[in-house]
N, C-alpha and C. Protein backbone atom coordinates (compact mmCIF):
# COMPACT_ATOMS: atom_id res chain seq x y z
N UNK A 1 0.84 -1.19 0.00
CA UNK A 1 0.00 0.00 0.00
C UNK A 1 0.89 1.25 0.00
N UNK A 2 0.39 2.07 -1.02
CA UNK A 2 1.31 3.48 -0.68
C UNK A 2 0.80 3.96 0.03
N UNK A 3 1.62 5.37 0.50
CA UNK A 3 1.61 6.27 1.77
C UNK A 3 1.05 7.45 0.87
N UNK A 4 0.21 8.20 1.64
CA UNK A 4 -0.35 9.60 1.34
C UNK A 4 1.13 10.71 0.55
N UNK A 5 2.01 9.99 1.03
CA UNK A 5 3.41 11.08 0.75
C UNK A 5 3.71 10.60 -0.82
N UNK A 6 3.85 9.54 -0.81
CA UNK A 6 4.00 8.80 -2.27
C UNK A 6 3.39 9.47 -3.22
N UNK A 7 1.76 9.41 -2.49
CA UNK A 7 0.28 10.15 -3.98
C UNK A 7 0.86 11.78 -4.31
N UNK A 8 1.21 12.16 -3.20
CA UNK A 8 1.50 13.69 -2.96
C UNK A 8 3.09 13.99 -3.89
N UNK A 9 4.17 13.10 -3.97
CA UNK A 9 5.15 13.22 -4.49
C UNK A 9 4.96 12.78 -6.02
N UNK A 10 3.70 11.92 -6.28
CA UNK A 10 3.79 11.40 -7.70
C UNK A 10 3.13 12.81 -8.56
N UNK A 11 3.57 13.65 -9.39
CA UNK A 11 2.99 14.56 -10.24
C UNK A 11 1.63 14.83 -10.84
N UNK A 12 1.88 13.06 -11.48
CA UNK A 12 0.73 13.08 -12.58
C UNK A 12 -0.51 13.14 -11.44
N UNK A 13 -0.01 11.43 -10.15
CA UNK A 13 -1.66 11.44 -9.11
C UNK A 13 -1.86 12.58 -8.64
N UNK A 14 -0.94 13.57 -8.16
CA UNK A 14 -1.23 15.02 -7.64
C UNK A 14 -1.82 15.89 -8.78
N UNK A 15 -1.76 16.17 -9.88
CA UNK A 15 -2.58 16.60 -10.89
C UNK A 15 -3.67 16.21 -10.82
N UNK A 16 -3.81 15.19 -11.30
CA UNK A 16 -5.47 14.30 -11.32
C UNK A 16 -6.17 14.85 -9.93
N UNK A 17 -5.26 14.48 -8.83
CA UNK A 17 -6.20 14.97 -7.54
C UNK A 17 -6.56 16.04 -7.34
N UNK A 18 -6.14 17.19 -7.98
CA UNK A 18 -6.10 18.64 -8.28
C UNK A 18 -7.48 18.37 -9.15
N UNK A 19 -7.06 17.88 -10.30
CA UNK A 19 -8.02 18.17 -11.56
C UNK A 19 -9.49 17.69 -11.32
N UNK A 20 -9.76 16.19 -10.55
CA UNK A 20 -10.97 15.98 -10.06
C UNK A 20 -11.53 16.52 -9.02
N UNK A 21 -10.62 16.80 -7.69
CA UNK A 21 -11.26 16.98 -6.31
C UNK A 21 -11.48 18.75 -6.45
N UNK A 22 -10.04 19.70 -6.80
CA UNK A 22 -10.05 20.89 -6.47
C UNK A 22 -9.57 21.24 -8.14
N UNK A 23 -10.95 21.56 -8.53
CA UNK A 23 -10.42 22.38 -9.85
C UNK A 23 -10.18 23.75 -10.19
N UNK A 24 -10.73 24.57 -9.05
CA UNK A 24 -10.30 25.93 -8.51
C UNK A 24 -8.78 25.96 -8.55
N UNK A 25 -8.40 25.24 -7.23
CA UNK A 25 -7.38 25.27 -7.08
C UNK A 25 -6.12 25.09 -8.36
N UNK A 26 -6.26 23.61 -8.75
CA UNK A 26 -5.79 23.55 -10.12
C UNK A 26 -5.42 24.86 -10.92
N UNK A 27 -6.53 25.55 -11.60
CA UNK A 27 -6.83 26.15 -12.46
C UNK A 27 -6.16 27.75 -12.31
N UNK A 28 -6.20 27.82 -10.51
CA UNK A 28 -5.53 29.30 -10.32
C UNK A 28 -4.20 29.11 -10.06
N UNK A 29 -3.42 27.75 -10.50
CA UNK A 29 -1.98 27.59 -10.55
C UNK A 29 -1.75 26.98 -8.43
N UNK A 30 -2.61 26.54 -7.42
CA UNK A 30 -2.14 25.88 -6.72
C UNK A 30 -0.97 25.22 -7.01
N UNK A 31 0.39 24.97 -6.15
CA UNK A 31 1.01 23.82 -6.34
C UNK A 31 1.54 23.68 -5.27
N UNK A 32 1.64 22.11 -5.15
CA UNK A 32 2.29 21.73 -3.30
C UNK A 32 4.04 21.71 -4.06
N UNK A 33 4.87 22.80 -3.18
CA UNK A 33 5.85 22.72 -3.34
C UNK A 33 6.60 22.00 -2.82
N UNK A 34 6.55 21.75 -1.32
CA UNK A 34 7.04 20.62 -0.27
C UNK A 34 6.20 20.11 0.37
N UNK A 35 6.28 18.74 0.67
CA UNK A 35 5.54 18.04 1.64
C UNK A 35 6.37 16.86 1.94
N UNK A 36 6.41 16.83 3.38
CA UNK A 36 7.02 15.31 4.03
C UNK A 36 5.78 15.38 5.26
N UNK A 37 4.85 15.28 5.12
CA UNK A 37 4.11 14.89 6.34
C UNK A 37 3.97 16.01 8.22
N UNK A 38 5.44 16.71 7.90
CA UNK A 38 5.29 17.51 9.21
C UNK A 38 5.25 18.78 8.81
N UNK A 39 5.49 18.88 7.55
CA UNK A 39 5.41 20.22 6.87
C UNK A 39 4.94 20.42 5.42
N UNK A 40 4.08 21.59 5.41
CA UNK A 40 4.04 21.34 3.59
C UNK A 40 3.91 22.55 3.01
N UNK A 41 4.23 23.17 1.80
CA UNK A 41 4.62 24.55 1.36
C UNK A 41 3.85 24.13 0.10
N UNK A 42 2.83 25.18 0.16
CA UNK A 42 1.93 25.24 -1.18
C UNK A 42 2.03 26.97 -1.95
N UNK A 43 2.03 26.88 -2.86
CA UNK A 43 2.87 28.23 -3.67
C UNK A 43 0.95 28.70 -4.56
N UNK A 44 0.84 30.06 -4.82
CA UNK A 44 -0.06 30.29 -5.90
C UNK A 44 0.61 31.62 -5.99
N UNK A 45 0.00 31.20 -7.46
CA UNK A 45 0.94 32.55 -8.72
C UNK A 45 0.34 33.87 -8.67
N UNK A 46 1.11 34.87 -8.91
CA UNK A 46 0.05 35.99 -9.08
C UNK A 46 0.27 36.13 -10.58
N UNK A 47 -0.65 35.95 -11.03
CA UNK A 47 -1.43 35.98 -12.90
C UNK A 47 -2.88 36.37 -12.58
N UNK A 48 -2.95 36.30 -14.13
CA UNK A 48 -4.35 37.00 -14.70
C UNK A 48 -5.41 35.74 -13.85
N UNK A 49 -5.42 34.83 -13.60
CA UNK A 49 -6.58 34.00 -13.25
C UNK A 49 -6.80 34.32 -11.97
N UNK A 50 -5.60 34.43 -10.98
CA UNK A 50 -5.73 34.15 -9.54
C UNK A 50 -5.79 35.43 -9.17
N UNK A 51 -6.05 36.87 -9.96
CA UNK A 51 -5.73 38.42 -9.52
C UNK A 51 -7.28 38.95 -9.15
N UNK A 52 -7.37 39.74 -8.46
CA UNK A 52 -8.37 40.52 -8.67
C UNK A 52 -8.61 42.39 -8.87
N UNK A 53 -9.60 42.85 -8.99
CA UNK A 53 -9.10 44.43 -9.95
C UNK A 53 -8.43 45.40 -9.07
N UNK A 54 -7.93 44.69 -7.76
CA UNK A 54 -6.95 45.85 -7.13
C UNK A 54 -5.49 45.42 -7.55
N UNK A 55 -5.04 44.92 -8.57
CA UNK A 55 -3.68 44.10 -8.90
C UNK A 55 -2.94 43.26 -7.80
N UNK A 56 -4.02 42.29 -7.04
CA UNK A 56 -3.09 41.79 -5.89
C UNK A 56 -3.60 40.25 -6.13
N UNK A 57 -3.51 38.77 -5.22
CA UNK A 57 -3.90 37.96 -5.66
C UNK A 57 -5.18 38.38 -4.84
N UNK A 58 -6.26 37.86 -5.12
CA UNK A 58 -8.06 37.65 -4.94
C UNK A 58 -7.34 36.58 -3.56
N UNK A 59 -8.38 36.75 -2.43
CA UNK A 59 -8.10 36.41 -0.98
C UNK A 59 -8.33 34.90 -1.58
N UNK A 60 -9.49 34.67 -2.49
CA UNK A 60 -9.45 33.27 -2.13
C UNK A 60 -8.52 32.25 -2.37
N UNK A 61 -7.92 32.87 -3.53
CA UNK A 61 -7.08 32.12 -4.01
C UNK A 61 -5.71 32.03 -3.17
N UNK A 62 -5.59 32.88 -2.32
CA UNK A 62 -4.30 32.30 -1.09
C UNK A 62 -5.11 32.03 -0.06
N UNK A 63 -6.34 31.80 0.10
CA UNK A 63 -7.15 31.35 1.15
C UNK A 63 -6.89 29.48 0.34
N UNK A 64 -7.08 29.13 -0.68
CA UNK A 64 -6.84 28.00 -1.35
C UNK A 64 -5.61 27.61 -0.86
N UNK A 65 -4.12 28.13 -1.34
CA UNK A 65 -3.07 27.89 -0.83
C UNK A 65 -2.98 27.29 0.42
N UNK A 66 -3.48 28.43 1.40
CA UNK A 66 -3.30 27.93 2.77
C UNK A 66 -3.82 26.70 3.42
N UNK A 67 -5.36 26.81 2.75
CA UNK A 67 -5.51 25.69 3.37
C UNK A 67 -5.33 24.28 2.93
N UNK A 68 -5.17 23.82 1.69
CA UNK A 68 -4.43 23.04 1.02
C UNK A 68 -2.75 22.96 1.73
N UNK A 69 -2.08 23.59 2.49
CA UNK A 69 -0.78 23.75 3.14
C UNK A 69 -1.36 22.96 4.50
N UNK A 70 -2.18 23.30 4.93
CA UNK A 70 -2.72 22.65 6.66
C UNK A 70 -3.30 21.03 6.36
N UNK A 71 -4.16 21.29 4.74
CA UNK A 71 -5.39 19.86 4.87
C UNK A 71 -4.65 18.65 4.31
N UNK A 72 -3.43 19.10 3.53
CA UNK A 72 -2.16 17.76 3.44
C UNK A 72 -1.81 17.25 3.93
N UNK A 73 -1.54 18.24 5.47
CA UNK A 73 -0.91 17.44 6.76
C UNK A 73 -2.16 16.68 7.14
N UNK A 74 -2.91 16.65 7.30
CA UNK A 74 -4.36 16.81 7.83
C UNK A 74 -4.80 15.43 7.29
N UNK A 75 -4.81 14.93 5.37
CA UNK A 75 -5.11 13.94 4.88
C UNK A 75 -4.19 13.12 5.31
N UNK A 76 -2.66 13.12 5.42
CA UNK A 76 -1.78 12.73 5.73
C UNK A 76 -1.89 11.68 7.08
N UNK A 77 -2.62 12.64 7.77
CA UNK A 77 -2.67 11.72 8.87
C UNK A 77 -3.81 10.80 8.84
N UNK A 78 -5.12 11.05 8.28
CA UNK A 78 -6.18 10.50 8.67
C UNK A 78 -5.75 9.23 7.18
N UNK A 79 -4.92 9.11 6.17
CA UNK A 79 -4.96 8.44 5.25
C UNK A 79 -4.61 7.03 5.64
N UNK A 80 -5.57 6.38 5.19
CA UNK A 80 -5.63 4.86 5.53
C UNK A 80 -5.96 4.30 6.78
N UNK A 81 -6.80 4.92 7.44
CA UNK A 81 -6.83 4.37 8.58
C UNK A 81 -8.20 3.36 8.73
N UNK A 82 -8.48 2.76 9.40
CA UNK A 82 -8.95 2.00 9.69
C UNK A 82 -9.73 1.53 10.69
N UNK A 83 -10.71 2.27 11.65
CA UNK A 83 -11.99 2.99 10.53
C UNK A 83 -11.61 3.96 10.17
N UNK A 84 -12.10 4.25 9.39
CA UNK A 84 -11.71 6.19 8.26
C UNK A 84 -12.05 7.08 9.40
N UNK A 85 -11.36 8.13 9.43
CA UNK A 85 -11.61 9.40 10.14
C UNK A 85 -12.05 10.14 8.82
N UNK A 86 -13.05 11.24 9.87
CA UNK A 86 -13.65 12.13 8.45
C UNK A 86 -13.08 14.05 9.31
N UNK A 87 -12.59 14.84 8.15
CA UNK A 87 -12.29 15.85 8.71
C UNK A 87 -12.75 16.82 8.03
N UNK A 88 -13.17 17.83 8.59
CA UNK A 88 -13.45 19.03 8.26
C UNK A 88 -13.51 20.35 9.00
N UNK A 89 -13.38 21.59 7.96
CA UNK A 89 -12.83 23.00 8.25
C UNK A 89 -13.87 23.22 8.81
N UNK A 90 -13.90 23.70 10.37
CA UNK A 90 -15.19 24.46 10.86
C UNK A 90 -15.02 25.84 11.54
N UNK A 91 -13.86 26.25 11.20
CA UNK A 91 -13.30 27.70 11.06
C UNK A 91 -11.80 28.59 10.49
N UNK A 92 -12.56 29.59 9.64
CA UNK A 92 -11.17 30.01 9.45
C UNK A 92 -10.80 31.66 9.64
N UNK A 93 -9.46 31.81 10.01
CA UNK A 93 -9.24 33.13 10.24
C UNK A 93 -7.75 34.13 9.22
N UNK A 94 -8.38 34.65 9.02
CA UNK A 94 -7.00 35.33 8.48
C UNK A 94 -6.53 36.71 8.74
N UNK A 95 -5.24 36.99 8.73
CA UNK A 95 -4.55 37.89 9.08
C UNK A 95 -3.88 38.75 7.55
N UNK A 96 -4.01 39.95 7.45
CA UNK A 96 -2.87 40.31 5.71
C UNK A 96 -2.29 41.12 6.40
N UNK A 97 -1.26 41.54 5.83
CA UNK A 97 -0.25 42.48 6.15
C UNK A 97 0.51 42.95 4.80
N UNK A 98 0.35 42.54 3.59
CA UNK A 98 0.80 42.93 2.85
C UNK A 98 -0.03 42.74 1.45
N UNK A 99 0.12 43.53 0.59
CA UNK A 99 -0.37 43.16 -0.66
C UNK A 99 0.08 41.83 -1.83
N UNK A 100 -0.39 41.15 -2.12
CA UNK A 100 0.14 40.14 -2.76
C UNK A 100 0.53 40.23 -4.20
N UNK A 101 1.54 40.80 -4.73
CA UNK A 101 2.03 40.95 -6.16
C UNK A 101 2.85 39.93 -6.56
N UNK A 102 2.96 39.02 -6.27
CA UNK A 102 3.72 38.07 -6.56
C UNK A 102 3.70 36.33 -6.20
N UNK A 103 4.42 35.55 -6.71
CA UNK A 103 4.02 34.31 -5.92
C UNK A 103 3.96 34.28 -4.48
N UNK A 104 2.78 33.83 -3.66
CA UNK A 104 3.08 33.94 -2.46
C UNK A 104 3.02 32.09 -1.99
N UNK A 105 3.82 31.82 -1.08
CA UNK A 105 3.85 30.67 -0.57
C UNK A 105 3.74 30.05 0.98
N UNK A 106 2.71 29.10 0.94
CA UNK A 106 2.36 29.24 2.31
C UNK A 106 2.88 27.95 3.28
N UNK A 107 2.91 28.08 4.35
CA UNK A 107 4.09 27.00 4.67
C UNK A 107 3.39 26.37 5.94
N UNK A 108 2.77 25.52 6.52
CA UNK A 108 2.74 24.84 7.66
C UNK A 108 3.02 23.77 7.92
N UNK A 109 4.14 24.20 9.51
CA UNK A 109 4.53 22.79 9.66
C UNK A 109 4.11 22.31 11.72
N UNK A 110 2.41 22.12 11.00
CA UNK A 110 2.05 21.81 12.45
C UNK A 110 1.27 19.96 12.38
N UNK A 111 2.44 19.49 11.09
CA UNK A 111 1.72 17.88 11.06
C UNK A 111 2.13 17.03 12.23
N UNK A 112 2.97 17.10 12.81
CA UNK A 112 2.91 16.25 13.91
C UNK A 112 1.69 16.57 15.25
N UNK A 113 1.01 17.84 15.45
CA UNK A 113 0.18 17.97 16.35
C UNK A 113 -1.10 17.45 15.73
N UNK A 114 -1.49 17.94 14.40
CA UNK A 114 -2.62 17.28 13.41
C UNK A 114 -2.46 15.64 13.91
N UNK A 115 -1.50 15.09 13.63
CA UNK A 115 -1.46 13.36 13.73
C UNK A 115 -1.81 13.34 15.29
N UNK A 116 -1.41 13.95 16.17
CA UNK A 116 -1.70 14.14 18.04
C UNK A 116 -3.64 14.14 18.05
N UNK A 117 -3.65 14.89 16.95
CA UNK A 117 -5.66 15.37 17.86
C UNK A 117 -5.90 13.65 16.74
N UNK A 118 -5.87 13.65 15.97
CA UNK A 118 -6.40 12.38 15.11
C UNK A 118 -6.41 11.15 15.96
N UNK A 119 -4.94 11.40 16.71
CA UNK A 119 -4.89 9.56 17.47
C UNK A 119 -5.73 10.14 18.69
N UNK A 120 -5.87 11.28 19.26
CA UNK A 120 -6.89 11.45 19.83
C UNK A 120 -8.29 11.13 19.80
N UNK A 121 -8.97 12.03 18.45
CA UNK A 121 -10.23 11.57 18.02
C UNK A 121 -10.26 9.81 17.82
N UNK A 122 -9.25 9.33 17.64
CA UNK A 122 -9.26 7.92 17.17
C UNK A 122 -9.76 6.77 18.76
N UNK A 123 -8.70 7.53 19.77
CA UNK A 123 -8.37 6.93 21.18
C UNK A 123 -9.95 6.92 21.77
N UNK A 124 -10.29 8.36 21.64
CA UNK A 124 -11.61 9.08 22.73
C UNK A 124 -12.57 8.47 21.82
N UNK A 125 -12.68 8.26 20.46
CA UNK A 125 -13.87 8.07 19.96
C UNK A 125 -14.76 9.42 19.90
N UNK A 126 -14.56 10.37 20.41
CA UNK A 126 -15.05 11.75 20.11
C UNK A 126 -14.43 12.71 19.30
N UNK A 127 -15.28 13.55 18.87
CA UNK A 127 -14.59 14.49 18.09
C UNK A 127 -13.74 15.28 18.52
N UNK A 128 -12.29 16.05 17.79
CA UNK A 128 -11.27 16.51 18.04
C UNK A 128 -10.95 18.07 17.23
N UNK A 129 -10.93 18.66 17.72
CA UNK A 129 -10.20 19.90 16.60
C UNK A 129 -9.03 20.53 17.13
N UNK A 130 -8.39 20.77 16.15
CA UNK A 130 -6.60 21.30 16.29
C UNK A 130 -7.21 22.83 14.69
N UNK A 131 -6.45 23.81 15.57
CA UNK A 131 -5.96 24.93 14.73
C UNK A 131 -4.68 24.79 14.53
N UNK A 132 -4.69 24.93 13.11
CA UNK A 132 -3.25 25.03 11.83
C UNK A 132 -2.93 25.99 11.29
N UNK A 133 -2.27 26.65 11.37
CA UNK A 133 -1.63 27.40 10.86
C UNK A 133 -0.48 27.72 9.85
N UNK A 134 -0.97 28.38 8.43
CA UNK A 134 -0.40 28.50 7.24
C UNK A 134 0.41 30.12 7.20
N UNK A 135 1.56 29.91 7.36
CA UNK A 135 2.00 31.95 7.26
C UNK A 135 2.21 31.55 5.88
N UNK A 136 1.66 32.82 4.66
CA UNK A 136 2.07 33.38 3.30
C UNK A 136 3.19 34.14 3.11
N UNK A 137 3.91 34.01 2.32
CA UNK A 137 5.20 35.10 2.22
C UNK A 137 5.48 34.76 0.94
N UNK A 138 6.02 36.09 0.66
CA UNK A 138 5.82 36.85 -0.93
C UNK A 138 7.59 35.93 -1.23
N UNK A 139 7.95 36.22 -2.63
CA UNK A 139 9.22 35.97 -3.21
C UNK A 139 10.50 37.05 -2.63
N UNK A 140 9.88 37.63 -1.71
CA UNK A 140 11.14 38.21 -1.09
C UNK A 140 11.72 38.05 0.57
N UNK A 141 9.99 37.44 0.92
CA UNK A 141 10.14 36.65 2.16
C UNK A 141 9.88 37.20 3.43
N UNK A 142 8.77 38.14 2.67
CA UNK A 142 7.90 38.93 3.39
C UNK A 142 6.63 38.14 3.50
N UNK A 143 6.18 38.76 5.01
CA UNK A 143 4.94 37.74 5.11
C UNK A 143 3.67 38.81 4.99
N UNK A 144 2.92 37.99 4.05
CA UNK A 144 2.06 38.37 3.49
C UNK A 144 0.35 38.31 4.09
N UNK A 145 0.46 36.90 4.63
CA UNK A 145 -0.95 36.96 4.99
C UNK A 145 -0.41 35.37 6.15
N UNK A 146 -1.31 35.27 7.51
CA UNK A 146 -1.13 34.12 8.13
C UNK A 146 -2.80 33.59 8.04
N UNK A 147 -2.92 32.48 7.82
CA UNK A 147 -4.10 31.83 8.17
C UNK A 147 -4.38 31.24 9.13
N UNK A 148 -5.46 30.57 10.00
CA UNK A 148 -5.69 29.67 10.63
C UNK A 148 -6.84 29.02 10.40
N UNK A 149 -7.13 27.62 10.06
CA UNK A 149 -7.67 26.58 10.06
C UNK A 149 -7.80 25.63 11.17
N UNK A 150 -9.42 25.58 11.58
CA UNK A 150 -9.20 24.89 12.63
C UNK A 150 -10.01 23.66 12.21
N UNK A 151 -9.27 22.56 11.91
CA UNK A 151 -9.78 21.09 11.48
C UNK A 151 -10.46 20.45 12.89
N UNK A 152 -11.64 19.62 11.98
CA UNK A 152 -12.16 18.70 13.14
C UNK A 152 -12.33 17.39 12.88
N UNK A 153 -11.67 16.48 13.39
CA UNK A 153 -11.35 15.41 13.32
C UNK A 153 -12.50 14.24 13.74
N UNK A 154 -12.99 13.66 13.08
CA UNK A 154 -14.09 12.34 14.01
C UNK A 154 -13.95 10.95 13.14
N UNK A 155 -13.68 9.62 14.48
CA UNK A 155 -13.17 8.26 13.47
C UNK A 155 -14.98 8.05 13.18
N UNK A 156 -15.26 7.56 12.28
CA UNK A 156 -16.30 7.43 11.92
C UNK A 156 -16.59 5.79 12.33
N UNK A 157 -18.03 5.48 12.34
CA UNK A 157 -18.74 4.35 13.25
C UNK A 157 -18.17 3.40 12.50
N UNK A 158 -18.24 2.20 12.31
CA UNK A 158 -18.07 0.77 11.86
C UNK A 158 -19.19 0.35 11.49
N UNK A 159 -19.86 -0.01 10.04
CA UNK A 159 -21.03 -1.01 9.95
C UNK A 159 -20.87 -2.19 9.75
C-alpha cells in the first residue's frame, strides 16, 4: 500500500487529484511545493486568473493555498486508517499584512500535532479539533498573509 506522501510526491496522481477533487485550485496555478508529512509549502501565482481588480492575488485564491498547506498534513494523517476518520474545516481566520504581487507561498509545519488530535479523536472516539496554521510570504520573504484553520477530526462508526 502506498503512503499519502507517495500520492503527494507522484505529479501526474497530484494533478489528477487537483483536476478531479479541487479544480479551482488547479486552475488558479495551486502547487504543493514541499511536503514530508510535518510540513508542507503550497505556492499560488500571481497571474491574470488568480488576480483581482486591485492588482493583488483575490483572498481566495491564497485562502486556497493555505488551506491546502494545513489539509495535506491533515489527509496525511487520517490516510488509511482504519476505521476512516472524516475531517473538516469548521473555522477560518486570516490575518494580511501585505499586498500580494507576486508568488506567495504558504508554509505549515504543524503535522505532527494534526497526527496528536487524530490519534486522539481515534483513542476518545469523540470528536477533536486542532488549529493550523499557514503563514504566506511573498518571493522576497515577506509575510504576506497568516491563516488559521481549525480542522475537526471524528473516526467514523463501523457497519
Amino acid at each position: 500500500m502506498s503512503s499519502f506522501r507517495d500520492i503527494v510526491a507522484n505529479p501526474l496522481k497530484l494533478r489528477l487529484f487537483l483536476v478531479t477533487k479541487l479544480p479551482s485550485a488547479y486552475f488558479a496555478g495551486v502547487r504543493v511545493r514541499y511536503f514530508d508529512g510535518e510540513r508542507a509549502n503550497v505556492s499560488v501565482p500571481y497571474k491574470w486568473f488568480s488576480t483581482n481588480p486591485f492588482r493583488s492575488t483575490y483572498f481566495a485564491c491564497l485562502a486556497m493555498a493555505a488551506e491546502m498547506s494545513t489539509g495535506l498534513l491533515a489527509m496525511n494523517a487520517i490516510f488509511g486508517r482504519k476505521p476512516a476518520v472524516s475531517m473538516l474545516v469548521v473555522k477560518m481566520e486570516a490575518e494580511y499584512f501585505k499586498k500580494a504581487i507576486s508568488h506567495t507561498f504558504f508554509e505549515c509545519t504543524d503535522g505532527h500535532e494534526i497526527a496528536q488530535a487524530v490519534e486522539l479523536a481515534c483513542s476518545s472516539g469523540e470528536s477533536t479539533q486542532f488549529t493550523a496554521t499557514a503563514t504566506g510570504k511573498n518571493t522576497a520573504g515577506e509575510t504576506v498573509a497568516v491563516f488559521h484553520f481549525t480542522w475537526s477530526f471524528k473516526q467514523k462508526t463501523q457497519t
